[in-house]
N, C-alpha and C. Protein backbone atom coordinates (compact mmCIF):
# COMPACT_ATOMS: atom_id res chain seq x y z
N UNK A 1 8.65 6.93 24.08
CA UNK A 1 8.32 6.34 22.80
C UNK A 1 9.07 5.04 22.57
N UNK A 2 10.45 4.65 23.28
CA UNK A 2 11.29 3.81 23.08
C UNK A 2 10.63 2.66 23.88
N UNK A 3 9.54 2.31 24.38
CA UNK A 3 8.94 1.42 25.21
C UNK A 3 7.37 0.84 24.55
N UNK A 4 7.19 1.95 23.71
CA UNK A 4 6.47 1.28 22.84
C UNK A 4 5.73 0.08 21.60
N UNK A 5 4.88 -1.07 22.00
CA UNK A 5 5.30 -1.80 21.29
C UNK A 5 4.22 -1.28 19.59
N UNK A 6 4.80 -1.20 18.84
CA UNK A 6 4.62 -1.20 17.51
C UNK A 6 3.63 -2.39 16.75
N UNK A 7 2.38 -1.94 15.97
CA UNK A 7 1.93 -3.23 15.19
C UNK A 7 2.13 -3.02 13.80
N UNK A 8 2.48 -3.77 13.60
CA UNK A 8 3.00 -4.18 11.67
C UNK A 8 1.81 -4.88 10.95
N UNK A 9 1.76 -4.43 9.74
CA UNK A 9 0.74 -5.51 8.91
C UNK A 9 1.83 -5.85 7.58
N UNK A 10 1.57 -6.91 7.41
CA UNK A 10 2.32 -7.23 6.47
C UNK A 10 1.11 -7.79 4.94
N UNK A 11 0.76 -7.20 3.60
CA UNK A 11 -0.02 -7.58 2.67
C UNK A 11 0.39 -7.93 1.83
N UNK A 12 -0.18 -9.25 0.84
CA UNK A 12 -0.10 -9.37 0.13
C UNK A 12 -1.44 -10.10 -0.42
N UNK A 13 -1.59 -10.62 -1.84
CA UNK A 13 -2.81 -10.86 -2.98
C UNK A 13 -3.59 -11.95 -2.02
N UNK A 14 -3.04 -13.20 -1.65
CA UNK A 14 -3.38 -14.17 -1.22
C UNK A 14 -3.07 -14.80 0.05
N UNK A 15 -2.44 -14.23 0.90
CA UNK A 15 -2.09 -14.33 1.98
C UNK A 15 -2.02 -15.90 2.42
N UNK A 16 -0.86 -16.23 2.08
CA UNK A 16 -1.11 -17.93 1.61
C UNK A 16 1.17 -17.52 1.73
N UNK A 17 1.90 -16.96 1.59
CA UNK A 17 2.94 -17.49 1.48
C UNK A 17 3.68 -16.29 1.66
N UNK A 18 4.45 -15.34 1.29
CA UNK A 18 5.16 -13.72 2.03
C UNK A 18 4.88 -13.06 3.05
N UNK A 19 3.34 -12.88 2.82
CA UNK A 19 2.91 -12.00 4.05
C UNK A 19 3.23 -12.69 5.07
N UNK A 20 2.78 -14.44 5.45
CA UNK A 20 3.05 -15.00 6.00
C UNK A 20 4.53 -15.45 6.84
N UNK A 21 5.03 -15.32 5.95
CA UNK A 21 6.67 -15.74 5.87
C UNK A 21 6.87 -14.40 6.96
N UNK A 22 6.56 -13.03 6.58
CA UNK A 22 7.18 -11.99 7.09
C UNK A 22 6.63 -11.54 8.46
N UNK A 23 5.44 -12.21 8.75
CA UNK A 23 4.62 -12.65 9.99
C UNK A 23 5.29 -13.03 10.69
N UNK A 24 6.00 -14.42 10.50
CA UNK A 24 6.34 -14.88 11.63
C UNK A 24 7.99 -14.18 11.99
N UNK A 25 8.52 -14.60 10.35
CA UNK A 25 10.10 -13.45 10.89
C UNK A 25 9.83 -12.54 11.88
N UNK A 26 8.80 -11.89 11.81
CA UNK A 26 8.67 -10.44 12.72
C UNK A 26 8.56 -11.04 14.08
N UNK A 27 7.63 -12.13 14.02
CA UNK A 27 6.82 -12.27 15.70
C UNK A 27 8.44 -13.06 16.53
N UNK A 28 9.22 -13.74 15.64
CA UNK A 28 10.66 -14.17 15.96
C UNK A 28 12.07 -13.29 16.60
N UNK A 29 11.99 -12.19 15.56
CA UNK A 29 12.65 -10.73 15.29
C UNK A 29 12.70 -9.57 16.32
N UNK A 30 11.44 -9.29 16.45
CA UNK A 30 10.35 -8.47 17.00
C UNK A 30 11.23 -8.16 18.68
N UNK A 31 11.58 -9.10 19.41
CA UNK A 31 12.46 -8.57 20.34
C UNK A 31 11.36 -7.92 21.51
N UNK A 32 10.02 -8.80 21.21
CA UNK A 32 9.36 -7.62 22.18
C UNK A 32 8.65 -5.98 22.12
N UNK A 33 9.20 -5.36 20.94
CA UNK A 33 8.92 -4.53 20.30
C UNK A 33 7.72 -4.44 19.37
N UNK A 34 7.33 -5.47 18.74
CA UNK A 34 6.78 -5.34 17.68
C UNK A 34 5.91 -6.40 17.47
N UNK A 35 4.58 -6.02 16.98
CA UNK A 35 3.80 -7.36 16.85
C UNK A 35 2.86 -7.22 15.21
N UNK A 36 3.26 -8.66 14.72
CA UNK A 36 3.25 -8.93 13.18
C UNK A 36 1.52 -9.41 12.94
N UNK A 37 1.46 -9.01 11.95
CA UNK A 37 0.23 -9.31 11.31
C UNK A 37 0.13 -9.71 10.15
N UNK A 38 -0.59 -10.21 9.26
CA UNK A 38 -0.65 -10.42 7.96
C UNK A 38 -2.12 -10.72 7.42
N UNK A 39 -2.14 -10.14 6.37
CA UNK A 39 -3.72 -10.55 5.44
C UNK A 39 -3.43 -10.25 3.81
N UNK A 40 -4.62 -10.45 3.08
CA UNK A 40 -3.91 -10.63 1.88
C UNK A 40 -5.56 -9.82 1.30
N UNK A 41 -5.65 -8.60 -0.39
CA UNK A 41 -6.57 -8.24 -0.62
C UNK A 41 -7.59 -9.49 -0.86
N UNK A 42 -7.25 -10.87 -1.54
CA UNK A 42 -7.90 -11.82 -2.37
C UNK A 42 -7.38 -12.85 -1.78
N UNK A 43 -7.46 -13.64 -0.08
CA UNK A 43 -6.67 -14.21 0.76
C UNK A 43 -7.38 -16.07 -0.18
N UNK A 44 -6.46 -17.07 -0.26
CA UNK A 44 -6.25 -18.25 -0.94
C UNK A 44 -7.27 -19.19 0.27
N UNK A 45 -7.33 -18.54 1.46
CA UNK A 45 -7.74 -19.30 2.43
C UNK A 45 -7.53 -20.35 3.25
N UNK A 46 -5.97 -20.60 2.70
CA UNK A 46 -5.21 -21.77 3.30
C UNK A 46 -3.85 -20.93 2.72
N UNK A 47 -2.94 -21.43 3.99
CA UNK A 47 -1.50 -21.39 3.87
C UNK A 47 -0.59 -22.16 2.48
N UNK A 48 0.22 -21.76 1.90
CA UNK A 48 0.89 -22.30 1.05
C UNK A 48 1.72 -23.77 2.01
N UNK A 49 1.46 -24.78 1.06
CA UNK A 49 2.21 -26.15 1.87
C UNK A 49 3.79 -25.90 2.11
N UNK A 50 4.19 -25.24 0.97
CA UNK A 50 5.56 -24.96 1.18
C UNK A 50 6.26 -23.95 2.22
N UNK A 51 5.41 -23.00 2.64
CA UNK A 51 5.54 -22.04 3.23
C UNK A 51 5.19 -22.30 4.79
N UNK A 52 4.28 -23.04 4.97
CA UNK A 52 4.41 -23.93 6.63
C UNK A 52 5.32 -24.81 6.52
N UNK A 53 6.20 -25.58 5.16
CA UNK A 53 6.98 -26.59 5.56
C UNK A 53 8.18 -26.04 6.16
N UNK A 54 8.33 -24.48 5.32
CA UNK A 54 9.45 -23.94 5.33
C UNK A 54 9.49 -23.52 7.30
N UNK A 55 8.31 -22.89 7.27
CA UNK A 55 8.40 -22.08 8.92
C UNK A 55 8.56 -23.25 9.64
N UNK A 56 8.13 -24.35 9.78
CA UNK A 56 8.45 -25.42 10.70
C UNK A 56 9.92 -25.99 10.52
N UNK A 57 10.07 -26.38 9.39
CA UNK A 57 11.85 -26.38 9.71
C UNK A 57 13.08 -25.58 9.78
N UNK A 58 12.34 -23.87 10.09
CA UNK A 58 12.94 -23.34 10.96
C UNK A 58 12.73 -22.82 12.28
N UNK A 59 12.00 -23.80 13.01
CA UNK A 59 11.53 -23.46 14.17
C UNK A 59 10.85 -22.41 14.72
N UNK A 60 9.90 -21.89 13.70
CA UNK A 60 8.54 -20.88 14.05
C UNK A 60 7.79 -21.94 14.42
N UNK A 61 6.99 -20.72 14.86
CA UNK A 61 5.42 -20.90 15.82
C UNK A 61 4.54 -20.97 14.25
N UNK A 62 3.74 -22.14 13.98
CA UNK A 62 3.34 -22.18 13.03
C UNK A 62 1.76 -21.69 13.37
N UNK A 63 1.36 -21.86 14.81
CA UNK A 63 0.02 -21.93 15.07
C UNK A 63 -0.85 -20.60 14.80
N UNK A 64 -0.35 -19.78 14.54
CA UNK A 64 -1.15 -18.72 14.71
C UNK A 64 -1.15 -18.13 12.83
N UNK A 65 -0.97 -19.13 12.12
CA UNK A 65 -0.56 -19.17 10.52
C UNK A 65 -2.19 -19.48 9.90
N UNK A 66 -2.68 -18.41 9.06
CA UNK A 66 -4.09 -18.58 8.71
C UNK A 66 -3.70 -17.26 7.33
N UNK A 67 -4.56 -18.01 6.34
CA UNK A 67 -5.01 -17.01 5.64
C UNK A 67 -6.49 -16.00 5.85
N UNK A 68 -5.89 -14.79 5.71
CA UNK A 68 -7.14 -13.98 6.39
C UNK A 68 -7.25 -12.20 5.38
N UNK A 69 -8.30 -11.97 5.05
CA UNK A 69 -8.67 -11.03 4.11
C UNK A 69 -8.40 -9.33 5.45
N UNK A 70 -7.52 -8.40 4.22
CA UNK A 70 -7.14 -7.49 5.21
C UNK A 70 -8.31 -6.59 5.61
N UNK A 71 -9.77 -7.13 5.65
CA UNK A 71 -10.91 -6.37 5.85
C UNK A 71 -11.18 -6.54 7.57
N UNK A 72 -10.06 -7.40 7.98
CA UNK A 72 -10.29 -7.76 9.39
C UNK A 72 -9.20 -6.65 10.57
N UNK A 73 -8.36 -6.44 8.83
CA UNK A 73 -7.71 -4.83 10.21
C UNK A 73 -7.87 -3.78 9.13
N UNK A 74 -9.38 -3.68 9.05
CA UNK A 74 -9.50 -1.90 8.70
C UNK A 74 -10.65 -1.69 9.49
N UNK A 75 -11.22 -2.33 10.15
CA UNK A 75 -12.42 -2.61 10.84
C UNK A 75 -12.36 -1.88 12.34
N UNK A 76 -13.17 -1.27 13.43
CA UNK A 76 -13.21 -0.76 14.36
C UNK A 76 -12.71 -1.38 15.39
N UNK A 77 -12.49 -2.78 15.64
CA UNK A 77 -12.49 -3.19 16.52
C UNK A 77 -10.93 -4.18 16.10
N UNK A 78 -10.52 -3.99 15.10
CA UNK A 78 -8.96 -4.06 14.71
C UNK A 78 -7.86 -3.31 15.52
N UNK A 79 -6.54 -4.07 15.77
CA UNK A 79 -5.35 -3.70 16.24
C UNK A 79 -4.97 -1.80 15.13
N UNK A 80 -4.83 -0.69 15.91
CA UNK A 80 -4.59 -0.30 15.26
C UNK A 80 -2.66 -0.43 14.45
N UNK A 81 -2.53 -0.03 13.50
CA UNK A 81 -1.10 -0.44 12.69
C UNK A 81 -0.18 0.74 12.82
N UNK A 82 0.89 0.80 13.31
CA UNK A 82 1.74 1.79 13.05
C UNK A 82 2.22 1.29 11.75
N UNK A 83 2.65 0.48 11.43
CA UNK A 83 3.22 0.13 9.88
C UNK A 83 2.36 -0.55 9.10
N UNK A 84 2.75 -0.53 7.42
CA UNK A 84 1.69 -1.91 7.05
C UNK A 84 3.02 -1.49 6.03
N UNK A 85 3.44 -3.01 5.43
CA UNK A 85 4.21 -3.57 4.22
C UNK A 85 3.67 -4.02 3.30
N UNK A 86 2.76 -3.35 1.86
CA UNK A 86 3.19 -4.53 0.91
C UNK A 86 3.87 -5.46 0.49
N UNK A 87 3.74 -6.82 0.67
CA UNK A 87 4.85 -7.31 0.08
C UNK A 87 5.12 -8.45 -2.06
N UNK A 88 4.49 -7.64 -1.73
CA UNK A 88 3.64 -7.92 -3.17
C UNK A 88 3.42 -6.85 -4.19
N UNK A 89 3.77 -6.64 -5.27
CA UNK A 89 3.56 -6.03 -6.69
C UNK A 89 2.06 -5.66 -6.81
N UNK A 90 1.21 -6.46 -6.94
CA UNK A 90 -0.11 -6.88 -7.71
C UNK A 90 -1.09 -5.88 -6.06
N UNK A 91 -0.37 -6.29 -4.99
CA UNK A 91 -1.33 -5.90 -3.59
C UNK A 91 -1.06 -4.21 -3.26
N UNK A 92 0.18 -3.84 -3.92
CA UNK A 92 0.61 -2.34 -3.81
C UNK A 92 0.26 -1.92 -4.85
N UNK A 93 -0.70 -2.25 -6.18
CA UNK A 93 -1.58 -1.92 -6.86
C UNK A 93 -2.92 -1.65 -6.83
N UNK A 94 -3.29 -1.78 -5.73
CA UNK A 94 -5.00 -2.22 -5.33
C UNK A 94 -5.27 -0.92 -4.60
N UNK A 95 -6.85 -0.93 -4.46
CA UNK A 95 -6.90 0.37 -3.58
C UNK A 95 -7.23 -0.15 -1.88
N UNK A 96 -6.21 -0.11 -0.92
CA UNK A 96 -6.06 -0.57 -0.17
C UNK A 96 -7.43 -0.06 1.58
N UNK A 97 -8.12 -0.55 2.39
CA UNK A 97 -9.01 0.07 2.88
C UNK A 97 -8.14 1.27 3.66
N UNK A 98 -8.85 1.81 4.46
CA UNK A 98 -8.49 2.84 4.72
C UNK A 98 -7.87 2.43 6.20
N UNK A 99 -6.83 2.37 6.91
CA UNK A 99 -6.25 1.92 7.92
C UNK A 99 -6.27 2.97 8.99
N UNK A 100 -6.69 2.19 10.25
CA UNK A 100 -7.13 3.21 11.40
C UNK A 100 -5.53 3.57 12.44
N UNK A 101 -5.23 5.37 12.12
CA UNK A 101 -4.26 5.44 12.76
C UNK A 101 -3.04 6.11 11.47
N UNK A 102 -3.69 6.07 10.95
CA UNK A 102 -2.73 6.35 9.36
C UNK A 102 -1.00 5.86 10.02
N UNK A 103 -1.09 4.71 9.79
CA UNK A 103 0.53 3.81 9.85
C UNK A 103 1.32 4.45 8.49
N UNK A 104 2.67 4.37 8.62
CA UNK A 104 3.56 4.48 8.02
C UNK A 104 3.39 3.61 7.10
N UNK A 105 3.41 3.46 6.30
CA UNK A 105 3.44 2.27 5.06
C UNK A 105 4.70 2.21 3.57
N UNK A 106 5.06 1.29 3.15
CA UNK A 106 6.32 1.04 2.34
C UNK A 106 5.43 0.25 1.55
N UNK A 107 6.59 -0.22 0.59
CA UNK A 107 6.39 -1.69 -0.78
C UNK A 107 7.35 -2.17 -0.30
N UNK A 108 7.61 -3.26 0.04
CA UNK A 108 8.82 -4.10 -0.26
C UNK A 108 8.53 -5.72 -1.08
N UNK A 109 8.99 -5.04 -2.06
CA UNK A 109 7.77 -6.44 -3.45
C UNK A 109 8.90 -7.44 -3.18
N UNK A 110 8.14 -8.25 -2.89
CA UNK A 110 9.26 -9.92 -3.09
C UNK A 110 8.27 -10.65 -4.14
N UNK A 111 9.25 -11.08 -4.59
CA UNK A 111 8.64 -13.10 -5.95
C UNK A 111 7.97 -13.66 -5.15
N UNK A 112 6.64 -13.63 -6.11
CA UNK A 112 6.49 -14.48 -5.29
C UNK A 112 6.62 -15.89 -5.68
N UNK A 113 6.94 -16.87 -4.82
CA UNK A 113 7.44 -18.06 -4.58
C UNK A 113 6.41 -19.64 -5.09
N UNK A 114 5.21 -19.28 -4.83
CA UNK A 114 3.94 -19.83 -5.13
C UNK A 114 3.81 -19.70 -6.74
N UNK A 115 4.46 -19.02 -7.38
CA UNK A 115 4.36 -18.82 -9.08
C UNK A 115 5.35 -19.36 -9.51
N UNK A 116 6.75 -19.88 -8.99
CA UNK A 116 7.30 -19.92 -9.80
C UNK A 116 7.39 -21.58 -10.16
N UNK A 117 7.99 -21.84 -11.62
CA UNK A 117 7.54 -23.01 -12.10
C UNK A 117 8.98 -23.81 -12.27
N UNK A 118 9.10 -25.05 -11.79
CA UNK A 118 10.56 -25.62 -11.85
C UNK A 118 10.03 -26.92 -11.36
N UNK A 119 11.11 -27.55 -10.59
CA UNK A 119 10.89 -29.20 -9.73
C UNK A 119 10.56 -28.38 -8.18
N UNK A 120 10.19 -29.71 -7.83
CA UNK A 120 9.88 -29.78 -6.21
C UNK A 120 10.90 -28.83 -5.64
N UNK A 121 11.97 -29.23 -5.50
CA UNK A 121 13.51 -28.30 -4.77
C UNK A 121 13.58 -27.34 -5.53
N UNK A 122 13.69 -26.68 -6.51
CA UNK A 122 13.55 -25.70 -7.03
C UNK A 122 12.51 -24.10 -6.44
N UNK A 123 11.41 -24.80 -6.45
CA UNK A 123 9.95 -24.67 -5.82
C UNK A 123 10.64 -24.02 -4.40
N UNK A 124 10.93 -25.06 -3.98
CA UNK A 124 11.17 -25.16 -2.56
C UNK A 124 12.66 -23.61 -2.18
N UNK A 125 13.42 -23.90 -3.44
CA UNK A 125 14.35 -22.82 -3.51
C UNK A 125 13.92 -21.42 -3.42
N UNK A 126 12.81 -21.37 -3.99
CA UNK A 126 12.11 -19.94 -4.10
C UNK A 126 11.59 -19.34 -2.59
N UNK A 127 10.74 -20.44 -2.38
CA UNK A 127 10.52 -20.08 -0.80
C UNK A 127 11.46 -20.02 -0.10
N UNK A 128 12.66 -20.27 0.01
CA UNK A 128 13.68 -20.17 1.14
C UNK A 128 14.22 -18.67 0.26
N UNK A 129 14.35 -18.43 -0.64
CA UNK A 129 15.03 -16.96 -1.05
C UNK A 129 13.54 -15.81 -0.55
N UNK A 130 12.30 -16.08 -1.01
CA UNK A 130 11.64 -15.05 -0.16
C UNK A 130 11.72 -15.17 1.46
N UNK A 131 11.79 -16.29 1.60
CA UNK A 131 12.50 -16.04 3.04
C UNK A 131 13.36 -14.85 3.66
N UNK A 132 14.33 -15.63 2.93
CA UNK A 132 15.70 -14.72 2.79
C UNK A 132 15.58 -12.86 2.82
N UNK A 133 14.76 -12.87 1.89
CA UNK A 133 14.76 -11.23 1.76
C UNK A 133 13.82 -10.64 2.51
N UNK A 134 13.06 -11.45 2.71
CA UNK A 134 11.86 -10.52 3.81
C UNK A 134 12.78 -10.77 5.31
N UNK A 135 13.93 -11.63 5.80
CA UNK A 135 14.33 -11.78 7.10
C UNK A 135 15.35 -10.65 7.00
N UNK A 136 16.41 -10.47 5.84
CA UNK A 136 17.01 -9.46 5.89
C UNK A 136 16.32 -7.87 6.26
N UNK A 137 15.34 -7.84 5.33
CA UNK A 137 14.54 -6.38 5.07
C UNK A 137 13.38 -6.09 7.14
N UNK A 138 13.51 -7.19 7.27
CA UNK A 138 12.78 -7.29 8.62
C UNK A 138 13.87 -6.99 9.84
N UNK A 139 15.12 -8.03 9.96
CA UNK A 139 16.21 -7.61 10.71
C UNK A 139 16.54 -6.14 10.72
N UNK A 140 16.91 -5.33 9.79
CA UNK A 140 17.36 -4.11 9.61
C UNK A 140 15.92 -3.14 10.39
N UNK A 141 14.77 -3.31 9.92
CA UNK A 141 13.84 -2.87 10.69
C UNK A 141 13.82 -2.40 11.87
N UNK A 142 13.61 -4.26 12.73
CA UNK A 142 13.18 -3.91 13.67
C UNK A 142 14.32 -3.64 14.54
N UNK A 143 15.70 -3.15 13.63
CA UNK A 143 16.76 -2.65 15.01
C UNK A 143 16.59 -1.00 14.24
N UNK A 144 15.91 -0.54 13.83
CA UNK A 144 16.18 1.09 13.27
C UNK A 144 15.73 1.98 14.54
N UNK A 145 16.36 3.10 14.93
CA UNK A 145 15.81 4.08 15.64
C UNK A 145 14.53 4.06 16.00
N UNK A 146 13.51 3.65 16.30
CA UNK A 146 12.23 4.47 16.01
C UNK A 146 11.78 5.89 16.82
N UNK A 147 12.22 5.73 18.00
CA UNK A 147 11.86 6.91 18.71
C UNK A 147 13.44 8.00 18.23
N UNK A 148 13.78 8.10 17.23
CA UNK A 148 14.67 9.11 17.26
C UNK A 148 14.84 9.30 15.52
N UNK A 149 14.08 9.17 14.71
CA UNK A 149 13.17 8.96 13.18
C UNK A 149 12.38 9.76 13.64
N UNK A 150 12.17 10.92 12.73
CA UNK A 150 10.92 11.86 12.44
C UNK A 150 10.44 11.04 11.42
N UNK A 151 9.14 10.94 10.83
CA UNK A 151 8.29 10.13 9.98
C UNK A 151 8.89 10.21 8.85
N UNK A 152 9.44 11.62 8.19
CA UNK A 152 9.98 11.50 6.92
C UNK A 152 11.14 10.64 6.62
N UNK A 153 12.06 10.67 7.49
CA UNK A 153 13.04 9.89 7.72
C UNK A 153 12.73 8.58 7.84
N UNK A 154 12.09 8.30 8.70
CA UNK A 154 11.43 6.46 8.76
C UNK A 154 10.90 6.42 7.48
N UNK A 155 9.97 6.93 6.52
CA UNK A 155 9.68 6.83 5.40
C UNK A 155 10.59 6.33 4.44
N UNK A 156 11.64 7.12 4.57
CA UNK A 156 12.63 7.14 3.46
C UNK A 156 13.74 5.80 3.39
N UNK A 157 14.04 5.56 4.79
CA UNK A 157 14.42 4.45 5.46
C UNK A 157 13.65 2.97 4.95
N UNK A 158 12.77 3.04 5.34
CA UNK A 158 11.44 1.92 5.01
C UNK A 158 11.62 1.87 3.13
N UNK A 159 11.26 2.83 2.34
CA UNK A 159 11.64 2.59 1.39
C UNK A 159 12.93 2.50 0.64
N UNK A 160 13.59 3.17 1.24
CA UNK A 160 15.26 2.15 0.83
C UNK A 160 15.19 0.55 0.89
N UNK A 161 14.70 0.07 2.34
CA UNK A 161 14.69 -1.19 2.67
C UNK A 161 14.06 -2.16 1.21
N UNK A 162 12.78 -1.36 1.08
CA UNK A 162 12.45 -2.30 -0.15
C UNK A 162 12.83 -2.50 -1.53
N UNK A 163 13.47 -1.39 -1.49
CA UNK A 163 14.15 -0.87 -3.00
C UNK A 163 15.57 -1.66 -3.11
N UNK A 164 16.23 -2.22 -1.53
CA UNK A 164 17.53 -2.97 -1.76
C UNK A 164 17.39 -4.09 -2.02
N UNK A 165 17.74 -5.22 -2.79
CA UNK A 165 18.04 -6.51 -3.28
C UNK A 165 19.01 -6.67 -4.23
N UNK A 166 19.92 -6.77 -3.87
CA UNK A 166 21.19 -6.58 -4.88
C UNK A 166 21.31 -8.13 -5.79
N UNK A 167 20.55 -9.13 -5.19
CA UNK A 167 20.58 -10.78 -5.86
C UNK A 167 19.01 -11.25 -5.81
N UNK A 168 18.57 -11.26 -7.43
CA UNK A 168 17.28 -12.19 -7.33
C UNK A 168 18.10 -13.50 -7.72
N UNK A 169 18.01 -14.52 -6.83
CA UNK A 169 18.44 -15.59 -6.93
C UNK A 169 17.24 -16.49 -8.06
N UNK A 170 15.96 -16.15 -8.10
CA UNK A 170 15.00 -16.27 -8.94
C UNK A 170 15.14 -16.48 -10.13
N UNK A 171 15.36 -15.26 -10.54
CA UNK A 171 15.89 -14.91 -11.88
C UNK A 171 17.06 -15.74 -11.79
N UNK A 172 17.98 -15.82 -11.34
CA UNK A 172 19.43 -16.73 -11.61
C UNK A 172 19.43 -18.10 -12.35
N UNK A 173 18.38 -18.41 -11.27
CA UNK A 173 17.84 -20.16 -10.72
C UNK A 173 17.19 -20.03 -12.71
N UNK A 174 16.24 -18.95 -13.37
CA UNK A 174 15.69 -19.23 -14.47
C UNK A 174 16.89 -19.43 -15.39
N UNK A 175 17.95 -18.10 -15.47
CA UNK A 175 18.87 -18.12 -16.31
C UNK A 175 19.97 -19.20 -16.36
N UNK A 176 19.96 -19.86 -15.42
CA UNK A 176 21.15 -20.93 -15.00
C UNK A 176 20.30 -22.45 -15.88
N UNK A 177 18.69 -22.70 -15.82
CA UNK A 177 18.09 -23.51 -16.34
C UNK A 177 18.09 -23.42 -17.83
N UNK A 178 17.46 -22.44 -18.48
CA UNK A 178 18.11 -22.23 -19.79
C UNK A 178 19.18 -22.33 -20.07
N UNK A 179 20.23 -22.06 -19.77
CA UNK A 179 21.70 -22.27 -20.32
C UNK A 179 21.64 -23.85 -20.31
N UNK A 180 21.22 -24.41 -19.23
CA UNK A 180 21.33 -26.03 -19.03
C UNK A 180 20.44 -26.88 -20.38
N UNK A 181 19.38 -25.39 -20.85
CA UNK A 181 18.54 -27.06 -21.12
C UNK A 181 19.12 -26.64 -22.99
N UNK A 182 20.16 -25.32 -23.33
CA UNK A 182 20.57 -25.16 -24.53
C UNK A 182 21.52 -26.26 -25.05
């Protein structure tokens, strides 16, 4: 089982900026192990500008970066998923298709980054903190046991992962602006 490579889906609303982000962390991460996917229920159809600016100036593979509706892996002729991640609030609300292989599945909700409202660098701040938390929540991953995790255990594991964020820098970045503009 320890030779196995693993496929991940990573979802979110618009598949335009997280899912993405956590795409490539993985295909970076991944070690050989693991191969990343992403789609979104209501996909934007183009990548967020900020979110390819971000993956290119950290030296991802940008090419294989597309927005794409997750109707393309529930389908027969789809990768089947050992995992799939919400990474989104609004997408772990939806009724999701039915995934071939019944994968393990979590929430791990990140901000999203594309909403939030400030200056250019600000903007730009947001995307580097969802960065941030989907590379942490991904690192810890893809070094966990897998062949030595019974499912309940990987379950429980997987949802710890999303449930930890001890700093929305988000929220900070809002509360630090108000104080400024009192």
């Amino acid at each position: 089982m320890s030779d196995k490579r693993y496929n991940v889906l990573f979802l979110c609303t618009g598949n335009s900026a997280r899912s993405l982000l956590a795409e490539a962390i993985l295909q970076r991460e991944a070690m050989g192990r693991f191969r990343g996917f992403s789609a979104g229920s209501h996909p934007k159809g183009a990548p967020h500008p900020y979110a390819i600016d971000l993956l290119q100036g950290l030296n991802h593979d940008t090419g294989f970066v597309r927005s794409k509706s997750w109707d393309e892996f529930a389908g027969e002729d789809a990768p089947e998923m050992d995992f799939v991640f919400t990474v989104c609030d609004r997408a772990a609300k939806e009724d999701c298709p039915v995934w071939p292989g019944q994968p393990v599945t979590a929430h791990w909700g990140i901000p999203d980054p594309s909403n939030f409202e400030g200056s250019e660098a600000e903007k730009r701040v947001a995307f580097a903190e969802a960065y941030r938390m989907l590379y942490n929540r991904i690192s810890i991953f893809v070094n966990l046991p897998m062949g030595r995790l019974d499912t309940v255990s990987l379950r429980q594991q997987l949802d710890d992962l999303g449930a930890s964020e001890p700093v929305d820098i988000l929220s900070a970045m809002r509360r630090y602006r108000e104080q400024k503009d009192v």
